[in-house]
C-alpha atoms as a PDB file:
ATOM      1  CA  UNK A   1     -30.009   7.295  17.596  1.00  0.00           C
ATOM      2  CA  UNK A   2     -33.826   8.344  17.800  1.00  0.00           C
ATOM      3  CA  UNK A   3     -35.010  10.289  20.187  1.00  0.00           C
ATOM      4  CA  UNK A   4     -37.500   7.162  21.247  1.00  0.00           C
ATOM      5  CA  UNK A   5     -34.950   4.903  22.191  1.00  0.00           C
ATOM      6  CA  UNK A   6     -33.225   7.392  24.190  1.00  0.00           C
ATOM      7  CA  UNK A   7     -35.969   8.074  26.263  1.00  0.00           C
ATOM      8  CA  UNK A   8     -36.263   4.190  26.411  1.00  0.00           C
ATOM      9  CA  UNK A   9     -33.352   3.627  27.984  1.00  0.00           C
ATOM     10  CA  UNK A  10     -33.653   6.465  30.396  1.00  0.00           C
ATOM     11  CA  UNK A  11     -36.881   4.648  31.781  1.00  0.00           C
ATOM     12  CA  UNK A  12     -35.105   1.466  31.783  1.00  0.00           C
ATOM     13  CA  UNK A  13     -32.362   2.982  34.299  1.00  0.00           C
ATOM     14  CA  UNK A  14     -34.950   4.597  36.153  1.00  0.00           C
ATOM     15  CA  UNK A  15     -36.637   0.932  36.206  1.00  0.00           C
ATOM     16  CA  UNK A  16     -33.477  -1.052  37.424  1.00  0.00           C
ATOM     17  CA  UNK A  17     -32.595   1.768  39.793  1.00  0.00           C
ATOM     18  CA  UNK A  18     -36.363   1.429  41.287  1.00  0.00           C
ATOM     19  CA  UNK A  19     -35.883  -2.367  41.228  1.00  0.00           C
ATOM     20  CA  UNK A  20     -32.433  -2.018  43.170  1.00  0.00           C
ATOM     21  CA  UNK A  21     -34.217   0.430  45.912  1.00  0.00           C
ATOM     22  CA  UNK A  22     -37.126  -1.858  46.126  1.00  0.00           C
ATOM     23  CA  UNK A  23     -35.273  -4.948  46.478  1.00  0.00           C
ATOM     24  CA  UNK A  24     -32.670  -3.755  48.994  1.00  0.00           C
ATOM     25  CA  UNK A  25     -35.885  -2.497  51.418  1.00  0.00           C
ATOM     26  CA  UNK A  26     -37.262  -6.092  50.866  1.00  0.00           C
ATOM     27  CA  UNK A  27     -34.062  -7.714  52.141  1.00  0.00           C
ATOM     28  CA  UNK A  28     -33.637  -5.170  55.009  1.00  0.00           C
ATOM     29  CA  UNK A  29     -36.402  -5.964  56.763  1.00  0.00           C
ATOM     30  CA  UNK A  30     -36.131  -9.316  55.494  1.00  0.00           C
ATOM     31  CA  UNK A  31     -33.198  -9.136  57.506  1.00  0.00           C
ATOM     32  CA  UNK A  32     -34.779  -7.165  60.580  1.00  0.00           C
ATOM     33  CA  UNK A  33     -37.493 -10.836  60.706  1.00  0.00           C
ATOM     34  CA  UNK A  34     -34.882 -13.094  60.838  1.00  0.00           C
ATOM     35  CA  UNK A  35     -33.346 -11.483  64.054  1.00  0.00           C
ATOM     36  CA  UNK A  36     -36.844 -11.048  65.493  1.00  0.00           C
ATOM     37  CA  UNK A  37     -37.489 -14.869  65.022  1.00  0.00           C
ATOM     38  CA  UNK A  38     -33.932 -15.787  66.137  1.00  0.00           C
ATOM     39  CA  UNK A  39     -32.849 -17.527  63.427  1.00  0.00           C
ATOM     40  CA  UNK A  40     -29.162 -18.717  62.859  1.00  0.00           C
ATOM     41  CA  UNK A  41     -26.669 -16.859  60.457  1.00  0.00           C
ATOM     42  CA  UNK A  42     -26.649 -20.267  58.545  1.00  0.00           C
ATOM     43  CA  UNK A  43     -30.065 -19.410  57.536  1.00  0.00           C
ATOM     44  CA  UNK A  44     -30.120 -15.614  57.467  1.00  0.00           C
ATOM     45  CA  UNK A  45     -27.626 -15.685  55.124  1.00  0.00           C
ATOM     46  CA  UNK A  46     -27.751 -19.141  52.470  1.00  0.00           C
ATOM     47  CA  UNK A  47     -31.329 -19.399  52.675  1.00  0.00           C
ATOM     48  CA  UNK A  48     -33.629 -15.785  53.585  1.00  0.00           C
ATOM     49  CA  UNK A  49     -31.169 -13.224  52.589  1.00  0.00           C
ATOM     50  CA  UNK A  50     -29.938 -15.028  49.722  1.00  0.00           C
ATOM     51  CA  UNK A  51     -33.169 -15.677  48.408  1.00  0.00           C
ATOM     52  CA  UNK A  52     -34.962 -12.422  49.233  1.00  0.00           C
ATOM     53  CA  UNK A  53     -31.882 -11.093  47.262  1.00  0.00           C
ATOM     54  CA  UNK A  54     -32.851 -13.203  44.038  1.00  0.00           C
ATOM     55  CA  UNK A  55     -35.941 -11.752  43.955  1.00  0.00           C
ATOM     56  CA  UNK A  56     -35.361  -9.466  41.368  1.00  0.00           C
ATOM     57  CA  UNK A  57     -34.117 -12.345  39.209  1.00  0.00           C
ATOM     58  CA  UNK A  58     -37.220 -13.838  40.262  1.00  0.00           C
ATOM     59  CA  UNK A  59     -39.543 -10.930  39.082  1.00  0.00           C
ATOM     60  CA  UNK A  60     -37.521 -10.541  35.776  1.00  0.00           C
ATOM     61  CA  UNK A  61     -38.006 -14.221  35.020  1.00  0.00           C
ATOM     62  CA  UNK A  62     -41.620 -14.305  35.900  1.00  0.00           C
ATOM     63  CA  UNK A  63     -41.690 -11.028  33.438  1.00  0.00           C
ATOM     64  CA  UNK A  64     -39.737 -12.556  30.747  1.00  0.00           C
ATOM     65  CA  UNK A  65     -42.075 -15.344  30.387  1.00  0.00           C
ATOM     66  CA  UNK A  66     -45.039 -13.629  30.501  1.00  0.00           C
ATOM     67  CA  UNK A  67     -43.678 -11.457  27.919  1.00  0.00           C
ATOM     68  CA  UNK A  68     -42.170 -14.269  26.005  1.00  0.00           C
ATOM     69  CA  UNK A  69     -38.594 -13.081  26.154  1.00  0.00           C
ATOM     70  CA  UNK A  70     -36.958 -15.891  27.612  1.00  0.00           C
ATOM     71  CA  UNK A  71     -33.639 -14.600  26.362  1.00  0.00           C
ATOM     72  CA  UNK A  72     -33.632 -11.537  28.748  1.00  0.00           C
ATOM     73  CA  UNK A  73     -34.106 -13.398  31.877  1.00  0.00           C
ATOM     74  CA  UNK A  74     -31.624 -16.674  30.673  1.00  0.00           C
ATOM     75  CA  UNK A  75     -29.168 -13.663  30.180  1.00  0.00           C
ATOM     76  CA  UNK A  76     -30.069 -11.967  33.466  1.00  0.00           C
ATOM     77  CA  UNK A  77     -29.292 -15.382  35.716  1.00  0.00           C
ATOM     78  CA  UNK A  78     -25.976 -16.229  34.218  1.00  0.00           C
ATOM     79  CA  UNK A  79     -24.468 -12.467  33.862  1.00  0.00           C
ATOM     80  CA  UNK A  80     -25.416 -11.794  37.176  1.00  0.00           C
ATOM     81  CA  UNK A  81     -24.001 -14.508  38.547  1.00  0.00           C
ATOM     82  CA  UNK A  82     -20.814 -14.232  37.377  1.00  0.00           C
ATOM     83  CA  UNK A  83     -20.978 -10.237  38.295  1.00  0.00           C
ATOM     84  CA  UNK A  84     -21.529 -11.466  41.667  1.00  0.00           C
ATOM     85  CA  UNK A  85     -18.614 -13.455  42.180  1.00  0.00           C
ATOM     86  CA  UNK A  86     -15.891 -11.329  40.349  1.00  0.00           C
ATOM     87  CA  UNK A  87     -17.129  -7.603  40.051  1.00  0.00           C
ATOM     88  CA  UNK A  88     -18.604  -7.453  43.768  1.00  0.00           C
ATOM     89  CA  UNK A  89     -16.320  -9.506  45.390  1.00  0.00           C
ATOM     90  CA  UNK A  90     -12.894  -8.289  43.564  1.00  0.00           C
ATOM     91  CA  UNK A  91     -13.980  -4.813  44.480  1.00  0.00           C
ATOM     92  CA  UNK A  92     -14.062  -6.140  48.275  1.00  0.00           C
ATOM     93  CA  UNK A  93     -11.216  -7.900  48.209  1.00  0.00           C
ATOM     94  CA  UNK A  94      -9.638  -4.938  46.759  1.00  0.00           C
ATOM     95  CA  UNK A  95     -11.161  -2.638  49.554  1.00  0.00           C
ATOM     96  CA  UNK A  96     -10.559  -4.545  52.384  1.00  0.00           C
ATOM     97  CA  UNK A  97      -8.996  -7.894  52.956  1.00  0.00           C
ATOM     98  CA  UNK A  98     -11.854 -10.779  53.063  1.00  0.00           C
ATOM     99  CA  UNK A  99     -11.348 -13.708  55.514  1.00  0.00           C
ATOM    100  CA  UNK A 100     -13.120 -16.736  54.907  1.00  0.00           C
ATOM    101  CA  UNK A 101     -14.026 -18.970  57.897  1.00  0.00           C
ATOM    102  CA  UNK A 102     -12.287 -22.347  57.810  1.00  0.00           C
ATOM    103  CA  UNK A 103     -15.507 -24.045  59.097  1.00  0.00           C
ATOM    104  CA  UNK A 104     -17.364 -22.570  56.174  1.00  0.00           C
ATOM    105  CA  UNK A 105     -14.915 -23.961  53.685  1.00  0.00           C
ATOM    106  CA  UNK A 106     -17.130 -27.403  53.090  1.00  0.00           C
ATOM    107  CA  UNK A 107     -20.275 -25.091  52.544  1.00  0.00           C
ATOM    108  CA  UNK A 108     -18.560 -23.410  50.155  1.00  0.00           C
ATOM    109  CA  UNK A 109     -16.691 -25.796  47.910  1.00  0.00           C
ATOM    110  CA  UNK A 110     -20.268 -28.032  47.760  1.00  0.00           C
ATOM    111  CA  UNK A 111     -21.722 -24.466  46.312  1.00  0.00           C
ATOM    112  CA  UNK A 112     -19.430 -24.043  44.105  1.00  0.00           C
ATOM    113  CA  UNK A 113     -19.186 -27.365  42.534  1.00  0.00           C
ATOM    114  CA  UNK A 114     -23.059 -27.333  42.457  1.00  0.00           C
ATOM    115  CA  UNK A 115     -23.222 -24.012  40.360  1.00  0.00           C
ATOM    116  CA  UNK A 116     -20.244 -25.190  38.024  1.00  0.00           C
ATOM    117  CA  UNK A 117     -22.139 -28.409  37.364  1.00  0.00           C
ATOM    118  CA  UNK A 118     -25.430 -26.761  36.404  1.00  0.00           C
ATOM    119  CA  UNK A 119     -24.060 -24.882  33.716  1.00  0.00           C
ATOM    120  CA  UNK A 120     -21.860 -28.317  32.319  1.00  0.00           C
ATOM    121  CA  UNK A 121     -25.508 -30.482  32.369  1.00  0.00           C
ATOM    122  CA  UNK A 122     -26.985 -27.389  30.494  1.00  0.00           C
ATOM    123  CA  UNK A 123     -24.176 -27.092  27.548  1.00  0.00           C
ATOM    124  CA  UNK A 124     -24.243 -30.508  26.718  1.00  0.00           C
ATOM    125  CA  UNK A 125     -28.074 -30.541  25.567  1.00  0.00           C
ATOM    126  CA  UNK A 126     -28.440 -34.658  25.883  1.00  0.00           C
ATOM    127  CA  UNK A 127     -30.874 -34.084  28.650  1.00  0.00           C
ATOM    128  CA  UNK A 128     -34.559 -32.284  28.241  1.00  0.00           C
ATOM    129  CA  UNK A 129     -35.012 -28.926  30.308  1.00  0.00           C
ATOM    130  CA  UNK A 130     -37.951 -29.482  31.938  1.00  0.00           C
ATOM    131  CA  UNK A 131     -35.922 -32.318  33.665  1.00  0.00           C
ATOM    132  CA  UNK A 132     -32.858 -30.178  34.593  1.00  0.00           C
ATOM    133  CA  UNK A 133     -35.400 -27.817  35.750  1.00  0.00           C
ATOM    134  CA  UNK A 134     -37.418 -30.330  38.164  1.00  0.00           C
ATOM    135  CA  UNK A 135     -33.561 -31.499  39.552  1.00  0.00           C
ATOM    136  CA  UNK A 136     -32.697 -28.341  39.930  1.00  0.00           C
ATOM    137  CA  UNK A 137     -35.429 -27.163  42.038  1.00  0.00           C
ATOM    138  CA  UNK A 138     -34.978 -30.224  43.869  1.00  0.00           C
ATOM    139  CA  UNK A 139     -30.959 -29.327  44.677  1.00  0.00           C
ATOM    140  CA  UNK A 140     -32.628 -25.559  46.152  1.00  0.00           C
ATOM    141  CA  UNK A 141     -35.029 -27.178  48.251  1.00  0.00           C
ATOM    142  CA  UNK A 142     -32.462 -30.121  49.597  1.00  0.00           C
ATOM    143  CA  UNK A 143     -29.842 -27.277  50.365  1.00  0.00           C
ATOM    144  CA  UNK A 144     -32.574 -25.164  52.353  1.00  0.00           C
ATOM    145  CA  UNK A 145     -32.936 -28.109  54.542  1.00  0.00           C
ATOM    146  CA  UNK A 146     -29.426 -29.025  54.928  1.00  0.00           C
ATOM    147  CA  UNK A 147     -28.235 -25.211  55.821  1.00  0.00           C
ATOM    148  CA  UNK A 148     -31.415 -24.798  58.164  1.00  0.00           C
ATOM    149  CA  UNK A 149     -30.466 -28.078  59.921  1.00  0.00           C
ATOM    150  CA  UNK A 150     -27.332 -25.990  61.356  1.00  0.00           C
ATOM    151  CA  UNK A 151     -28.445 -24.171  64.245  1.00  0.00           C
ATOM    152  CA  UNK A 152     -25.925 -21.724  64.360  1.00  0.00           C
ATOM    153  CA  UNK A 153     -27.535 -18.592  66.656  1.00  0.00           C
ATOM    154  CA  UNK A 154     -26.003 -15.339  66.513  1.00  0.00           C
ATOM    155  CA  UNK A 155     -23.635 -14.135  68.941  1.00  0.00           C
ATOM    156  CA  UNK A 156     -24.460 -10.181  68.846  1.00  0.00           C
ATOM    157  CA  UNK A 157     -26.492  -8.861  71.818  1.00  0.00           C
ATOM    158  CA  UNK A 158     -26.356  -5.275  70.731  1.00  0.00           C
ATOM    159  CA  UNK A 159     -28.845  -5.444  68.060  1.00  0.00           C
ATOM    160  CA  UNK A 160     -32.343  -4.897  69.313  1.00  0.00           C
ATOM    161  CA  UNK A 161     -35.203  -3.886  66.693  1.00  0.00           C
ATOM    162  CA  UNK A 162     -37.977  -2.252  68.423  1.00  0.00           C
ATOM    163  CA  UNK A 163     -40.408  -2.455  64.807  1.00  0.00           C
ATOM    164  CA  UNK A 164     -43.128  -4.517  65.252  1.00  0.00           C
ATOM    165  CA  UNK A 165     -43.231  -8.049  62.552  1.00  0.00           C
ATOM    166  CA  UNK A 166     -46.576  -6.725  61.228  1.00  0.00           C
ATOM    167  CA  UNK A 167     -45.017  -3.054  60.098  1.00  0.00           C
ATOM    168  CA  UNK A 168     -41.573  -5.261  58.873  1.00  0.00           C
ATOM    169  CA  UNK A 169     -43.798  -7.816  56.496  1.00  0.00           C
ATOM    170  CA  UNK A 170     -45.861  -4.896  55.280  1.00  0.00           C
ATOM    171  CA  UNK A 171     -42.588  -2.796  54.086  1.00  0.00           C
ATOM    172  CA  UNK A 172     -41.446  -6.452  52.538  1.00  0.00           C
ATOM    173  CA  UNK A 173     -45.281  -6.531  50.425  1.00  0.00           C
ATOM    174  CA  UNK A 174     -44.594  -2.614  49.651  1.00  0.00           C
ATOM    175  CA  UNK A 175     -41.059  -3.754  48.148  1.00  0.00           C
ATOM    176  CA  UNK A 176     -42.332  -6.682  46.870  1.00  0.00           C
ATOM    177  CA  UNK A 177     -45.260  -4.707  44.883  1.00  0.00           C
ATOM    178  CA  UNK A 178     -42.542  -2.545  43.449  1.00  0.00           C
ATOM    179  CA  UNK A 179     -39.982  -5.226  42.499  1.00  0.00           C
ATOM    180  CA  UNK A 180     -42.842  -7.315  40.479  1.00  0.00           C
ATOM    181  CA  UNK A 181     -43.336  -3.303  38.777  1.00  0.00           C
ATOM    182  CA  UNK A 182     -40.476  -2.057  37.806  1.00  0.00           C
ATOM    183  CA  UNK A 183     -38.797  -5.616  36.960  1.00  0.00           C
ATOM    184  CA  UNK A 184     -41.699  -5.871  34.106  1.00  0.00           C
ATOM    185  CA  UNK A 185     -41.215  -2.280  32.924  1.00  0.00           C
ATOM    186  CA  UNK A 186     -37.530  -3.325  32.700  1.00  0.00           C
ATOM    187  CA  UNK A 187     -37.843  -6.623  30.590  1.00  0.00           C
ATOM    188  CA  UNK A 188     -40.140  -5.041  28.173  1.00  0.00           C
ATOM    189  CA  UNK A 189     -38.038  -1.985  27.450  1.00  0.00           C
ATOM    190  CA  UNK A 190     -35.341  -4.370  27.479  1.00  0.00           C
ATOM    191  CA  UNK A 191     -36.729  -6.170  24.599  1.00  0.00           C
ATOM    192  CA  UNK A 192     -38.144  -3.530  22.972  1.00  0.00           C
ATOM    193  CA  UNK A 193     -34.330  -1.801  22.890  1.00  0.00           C
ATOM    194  CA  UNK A 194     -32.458  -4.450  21.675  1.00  0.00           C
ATOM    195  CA  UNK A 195     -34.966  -5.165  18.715  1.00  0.00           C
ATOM    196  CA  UNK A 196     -34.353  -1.725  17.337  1.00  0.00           C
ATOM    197  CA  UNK A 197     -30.729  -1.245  18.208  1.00  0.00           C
ATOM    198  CA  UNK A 198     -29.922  -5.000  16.586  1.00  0.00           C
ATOM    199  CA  UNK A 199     -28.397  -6.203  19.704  1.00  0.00           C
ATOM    200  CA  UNK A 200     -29.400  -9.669  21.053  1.00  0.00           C
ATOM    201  CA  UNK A 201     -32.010  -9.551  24.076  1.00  0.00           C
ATOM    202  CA  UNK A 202     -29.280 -12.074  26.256  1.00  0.00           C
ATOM    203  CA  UNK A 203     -26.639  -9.633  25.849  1.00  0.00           C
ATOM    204  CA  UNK A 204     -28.996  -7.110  27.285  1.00  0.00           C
ATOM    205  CA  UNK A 205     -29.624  -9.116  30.066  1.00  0.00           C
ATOM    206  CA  UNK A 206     -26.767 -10.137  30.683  1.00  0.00           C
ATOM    207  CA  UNK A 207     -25.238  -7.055  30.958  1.00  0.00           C
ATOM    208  CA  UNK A 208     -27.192  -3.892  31.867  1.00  0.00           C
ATOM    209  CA  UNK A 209     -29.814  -5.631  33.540  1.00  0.00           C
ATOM    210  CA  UNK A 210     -27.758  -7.563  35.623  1.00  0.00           C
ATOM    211  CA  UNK A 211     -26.565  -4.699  37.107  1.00  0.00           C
ATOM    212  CA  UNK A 212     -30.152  -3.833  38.704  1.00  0.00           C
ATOM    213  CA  UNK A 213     -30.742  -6.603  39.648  1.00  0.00           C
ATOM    214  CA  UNK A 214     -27.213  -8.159  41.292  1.00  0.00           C
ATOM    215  CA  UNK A 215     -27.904  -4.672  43.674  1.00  0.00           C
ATOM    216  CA  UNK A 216     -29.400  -5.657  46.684  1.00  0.00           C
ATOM    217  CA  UNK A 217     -26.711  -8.083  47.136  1.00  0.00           C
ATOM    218  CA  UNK A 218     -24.516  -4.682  46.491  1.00  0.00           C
ATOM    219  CA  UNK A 219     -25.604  -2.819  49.123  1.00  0.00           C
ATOM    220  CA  UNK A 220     -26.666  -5.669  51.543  1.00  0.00           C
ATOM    221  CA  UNK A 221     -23.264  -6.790  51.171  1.00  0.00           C
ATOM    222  CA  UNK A 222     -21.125  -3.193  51.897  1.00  0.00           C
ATOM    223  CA  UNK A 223     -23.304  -3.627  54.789  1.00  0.00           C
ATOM    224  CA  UNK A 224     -21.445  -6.834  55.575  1.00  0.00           C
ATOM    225  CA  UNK A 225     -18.058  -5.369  54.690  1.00  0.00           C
ATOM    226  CA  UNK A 226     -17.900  -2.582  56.866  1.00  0.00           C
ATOM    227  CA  UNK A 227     -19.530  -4.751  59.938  1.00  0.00           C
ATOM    228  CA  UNK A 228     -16.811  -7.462  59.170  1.00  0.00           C
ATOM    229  CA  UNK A 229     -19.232  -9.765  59.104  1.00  0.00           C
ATOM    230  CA  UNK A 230     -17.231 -11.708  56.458  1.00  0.00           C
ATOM    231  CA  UNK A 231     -19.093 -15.385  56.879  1.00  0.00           C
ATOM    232  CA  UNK A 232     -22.606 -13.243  56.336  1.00  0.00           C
ATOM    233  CA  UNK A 233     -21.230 -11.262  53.343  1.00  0.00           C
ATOM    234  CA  UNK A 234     -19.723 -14.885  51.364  1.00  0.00           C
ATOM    235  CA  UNK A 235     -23.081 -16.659  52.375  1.00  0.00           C
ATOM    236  CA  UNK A 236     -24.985 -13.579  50.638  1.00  0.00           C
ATOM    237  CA  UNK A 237     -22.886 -13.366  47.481  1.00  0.00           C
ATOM    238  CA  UNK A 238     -22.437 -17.687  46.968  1.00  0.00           C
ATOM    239  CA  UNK A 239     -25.840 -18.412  48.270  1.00  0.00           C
ATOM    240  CA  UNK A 240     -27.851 -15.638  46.046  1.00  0.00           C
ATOM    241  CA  UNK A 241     -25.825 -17.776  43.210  1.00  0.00           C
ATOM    242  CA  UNK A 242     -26.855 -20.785  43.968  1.00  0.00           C
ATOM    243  CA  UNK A 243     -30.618 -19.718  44.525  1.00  0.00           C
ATOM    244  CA  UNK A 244     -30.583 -18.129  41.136  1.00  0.00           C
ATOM    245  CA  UNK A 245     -28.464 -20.996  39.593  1.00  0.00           C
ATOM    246  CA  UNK A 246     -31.489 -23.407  40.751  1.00  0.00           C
ATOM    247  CA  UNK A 247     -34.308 -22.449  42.036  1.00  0.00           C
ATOM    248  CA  UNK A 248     -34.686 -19.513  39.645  1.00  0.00           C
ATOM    249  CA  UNK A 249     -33.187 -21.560  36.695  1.00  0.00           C
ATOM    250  CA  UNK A 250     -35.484 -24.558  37.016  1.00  0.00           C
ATOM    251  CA  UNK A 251     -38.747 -22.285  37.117  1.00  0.00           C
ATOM    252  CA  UNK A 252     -37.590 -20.920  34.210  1.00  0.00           C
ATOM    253  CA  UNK A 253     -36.371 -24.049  32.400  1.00  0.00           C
ATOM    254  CA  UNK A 254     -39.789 -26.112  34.043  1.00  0.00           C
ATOM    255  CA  UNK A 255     -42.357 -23.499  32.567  1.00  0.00           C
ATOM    256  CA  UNK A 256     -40.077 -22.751  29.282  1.00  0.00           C
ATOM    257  CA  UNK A 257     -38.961 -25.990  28.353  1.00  0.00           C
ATOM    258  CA  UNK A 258     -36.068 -24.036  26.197  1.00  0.00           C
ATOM    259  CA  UNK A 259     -32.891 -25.464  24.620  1.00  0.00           C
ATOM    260  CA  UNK A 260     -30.253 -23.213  25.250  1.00  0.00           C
ATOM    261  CA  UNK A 261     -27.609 -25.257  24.279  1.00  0.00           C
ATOM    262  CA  UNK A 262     -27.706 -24.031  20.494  1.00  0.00           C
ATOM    263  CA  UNK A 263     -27.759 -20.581  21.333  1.00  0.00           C
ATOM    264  CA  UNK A 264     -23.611 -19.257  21.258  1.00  0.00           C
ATOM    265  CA  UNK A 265     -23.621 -16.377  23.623  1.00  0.00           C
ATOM    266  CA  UNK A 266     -25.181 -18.712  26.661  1.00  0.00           C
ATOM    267  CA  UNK A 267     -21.822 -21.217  26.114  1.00  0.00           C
ATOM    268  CA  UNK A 268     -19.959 -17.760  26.371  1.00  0.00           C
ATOM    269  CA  UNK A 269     -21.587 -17.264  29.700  1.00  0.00           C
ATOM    270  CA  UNK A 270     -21.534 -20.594  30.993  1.00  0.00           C
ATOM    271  CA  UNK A 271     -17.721 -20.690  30.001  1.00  0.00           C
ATOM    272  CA  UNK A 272     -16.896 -17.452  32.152  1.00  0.00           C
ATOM    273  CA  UNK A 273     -19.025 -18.833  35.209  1.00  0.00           C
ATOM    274  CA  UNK A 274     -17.046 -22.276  35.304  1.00  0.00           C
ATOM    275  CA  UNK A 275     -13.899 -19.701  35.372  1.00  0.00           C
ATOM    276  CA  UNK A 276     -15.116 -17.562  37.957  1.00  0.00           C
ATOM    277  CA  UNK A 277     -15.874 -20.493  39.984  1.00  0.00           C
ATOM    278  CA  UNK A 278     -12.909 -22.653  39.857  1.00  0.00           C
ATOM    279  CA  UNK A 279     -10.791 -19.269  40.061  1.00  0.00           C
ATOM    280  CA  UNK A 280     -12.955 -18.403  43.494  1.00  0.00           C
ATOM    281  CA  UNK A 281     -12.444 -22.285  44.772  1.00  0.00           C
ATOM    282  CA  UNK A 282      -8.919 -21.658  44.716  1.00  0.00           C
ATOM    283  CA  UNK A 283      -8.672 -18.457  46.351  1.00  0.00           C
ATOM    284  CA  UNK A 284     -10.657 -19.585  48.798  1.00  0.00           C
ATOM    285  CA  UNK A 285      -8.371 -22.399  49.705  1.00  0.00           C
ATOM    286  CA  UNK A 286      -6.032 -19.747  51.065  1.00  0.00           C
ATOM    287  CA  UNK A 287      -8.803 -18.592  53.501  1.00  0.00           C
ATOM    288  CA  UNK A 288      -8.928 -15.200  52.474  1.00  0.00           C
ATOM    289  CA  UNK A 289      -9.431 -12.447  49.882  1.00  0.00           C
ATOM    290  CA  UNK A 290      -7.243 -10.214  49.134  1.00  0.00           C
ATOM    291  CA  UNK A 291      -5.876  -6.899  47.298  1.00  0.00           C
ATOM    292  CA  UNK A 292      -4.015  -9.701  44.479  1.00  0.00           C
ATOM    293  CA  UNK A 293      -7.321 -11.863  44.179  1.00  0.00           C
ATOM    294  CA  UNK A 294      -9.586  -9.001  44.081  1.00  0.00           C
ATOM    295  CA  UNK A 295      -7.375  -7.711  40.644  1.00  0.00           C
ATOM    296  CA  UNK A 296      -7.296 -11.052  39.672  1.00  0.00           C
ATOM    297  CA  UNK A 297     -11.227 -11.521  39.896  1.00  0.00           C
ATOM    298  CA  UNK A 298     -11.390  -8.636  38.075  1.00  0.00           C
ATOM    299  CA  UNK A 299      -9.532  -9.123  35.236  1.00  0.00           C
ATOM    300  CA  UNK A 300     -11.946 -12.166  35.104  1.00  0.00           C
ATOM    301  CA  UNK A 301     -14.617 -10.047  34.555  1.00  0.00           C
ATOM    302  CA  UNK A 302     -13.310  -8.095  32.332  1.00  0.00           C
ATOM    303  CA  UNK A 303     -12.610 -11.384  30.251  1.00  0.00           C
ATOM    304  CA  UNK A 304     -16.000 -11.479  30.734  1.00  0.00           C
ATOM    305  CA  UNK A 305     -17.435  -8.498  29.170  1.00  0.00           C
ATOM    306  CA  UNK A 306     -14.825  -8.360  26.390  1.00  0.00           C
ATOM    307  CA  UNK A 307     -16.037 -12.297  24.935  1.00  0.00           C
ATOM    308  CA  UNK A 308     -19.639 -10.927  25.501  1.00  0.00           C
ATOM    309  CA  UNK A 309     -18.983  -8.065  23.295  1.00  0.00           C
ATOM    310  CA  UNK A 310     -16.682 -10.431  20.999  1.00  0.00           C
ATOM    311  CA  UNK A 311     -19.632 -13.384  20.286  1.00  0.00           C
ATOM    312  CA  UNK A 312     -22.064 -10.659  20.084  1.00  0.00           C
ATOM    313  CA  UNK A 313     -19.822  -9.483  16.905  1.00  0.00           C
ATOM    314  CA  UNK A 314     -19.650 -12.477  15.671  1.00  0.00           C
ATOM    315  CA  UNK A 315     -23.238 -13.148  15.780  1.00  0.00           C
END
């Protein structure tokens, strides 16, 4: 391998690794705002944290366009949604049993039936992108104002953050700065990789780059774990998807207007969400994760990888 691609993809790790740092200080202190401005877990966790953690999907789709690589970012939103759901949360499960609130069990099953139906509308090709785009956005923006309707204000007392809002939303700009950075240093050595090892720019994004960018919701959500905070850490991890799966999606498909429905390793992907999601429905009818579903998530993901590598082959 030449030495220039090497030292490509040792600036593209150093890239995703800044845009994991920068992204997890964004959500922090998007985090730290919430609880100044008393807002209710419903919205800390399906709309502001969910979204602040999407911004690195954001930034790489903004990037991808820009740069023209529209298969990078495409790659980016569907591998790291299904990372989300089986690598992150059959580690948990495995870790540490997972209980899922009863009351959030509606929330949940109209999430996932929302992100399985995306990707069905998007397969089939019979209707034009820009459409799906302009519906999807509209699902995001309906679902911010049916989660913020809930006034559900948190219980803890203990928590008191002594930071002033003006120092918080300047460390969210300073993350921000960095995210928009080292997300376009990361799609364009992205592209520039898989053009001169032969691999296709989706599979790129679907795989190494998702790993960057699915890492606020990582860390944000360990965070959850070891505070048992168990209704935070599913809004986090099924919200971010949903975000992604429209609001992030329709930008893309709105500004791109591009048929994916020809392309073979996006049915792959699409494929392995539906699983993920119908696999996570049913676990979650039992009202908890545990060490069985966690191995069984995983295995899913490793499905997942293994047809990646297999249609990449192929193609």
């Amino acid at each position: 391998m030449p030495i220039d691609i090497l030292t490509e993809v040792g600036i593209l790790l150093a890239s995703i690794i800044a845009l994991g740092i920068s992204s997890n200080l964004v959500i922090k202190n998007t985090e730290k705002i919430a609880r100044i401005t008393k807002l209710g877990e419903m919205v800390l966790g399906f709309i502001l944290l969910s979204v602040a953690a999407s911004i690195p999907e954001m930034a790489v789709a903004y990037s991808s366009i820009s740069e023209k690589t529209f298969e990078i970012s495409l790659g980016n939103i569907l591998g790291g949604s299904v990372q989300r759901i089986t690598l992150i949360l059959g580690l948990f499960s495995i870790i540490r049993t997972i209980l899922v609130p009863k009351y959030e069990l509606k929330n949940i099953s109209i999430i996932l039936f929302l992100t399985s139906a995306i990707p069905f509308f998007l397969m089939t090709g019979l209707i034009p992108s820009r459409i799906i785009g302009i519906f999807l956005i509209f699902i995001f923006l309906y679902f911010c104002y049916y989660s913020a309707k809930k006034k559900i204000i948190l219980t803890s007392k203990g928590i008191v953050w002594k930071a002033s809002l003006i120092k918080l939303l300047v460390l969210v700009c300073i993350g921000l700065g960095v995210v928009i950075i080292s997300s376009r240093i990361a799609v364009v050595l992205s592209s520039d990789i898989a053009r001169k090892a032969g691999i296709s720019e989706s599979l790129i994004g679907a795989t190494i780059l998702s790993f960057g960018t699915t890492l606020p919701e990582l860390s944000l959500s360990i965070s959850c774990l070891k505070r048992r905070r168990f209704s935070l850490l599913i809004g986090i991890i099924i919200g971010s998807n949903l975000t992604v799966l429209t609001f992030v999606l329709g930008f893309h498909l709105i500004i791109t207007s591009l048929s994916i429905s020809e392309v073979p390793i996006f049915s792959t992907l699409f494929i392995n969400l539906l699983l993920a999601n119908i696999a996570l429905w049913i676990f979650f009818e039992r009202e908890k994760l545990e060490k069985v579903e966690g191995i069984l998530l995983l295995l899913i993901y490793a499905f997942f990888i293994a047809s990646l590598l297999g249609v990449e082959v192929i193609i």
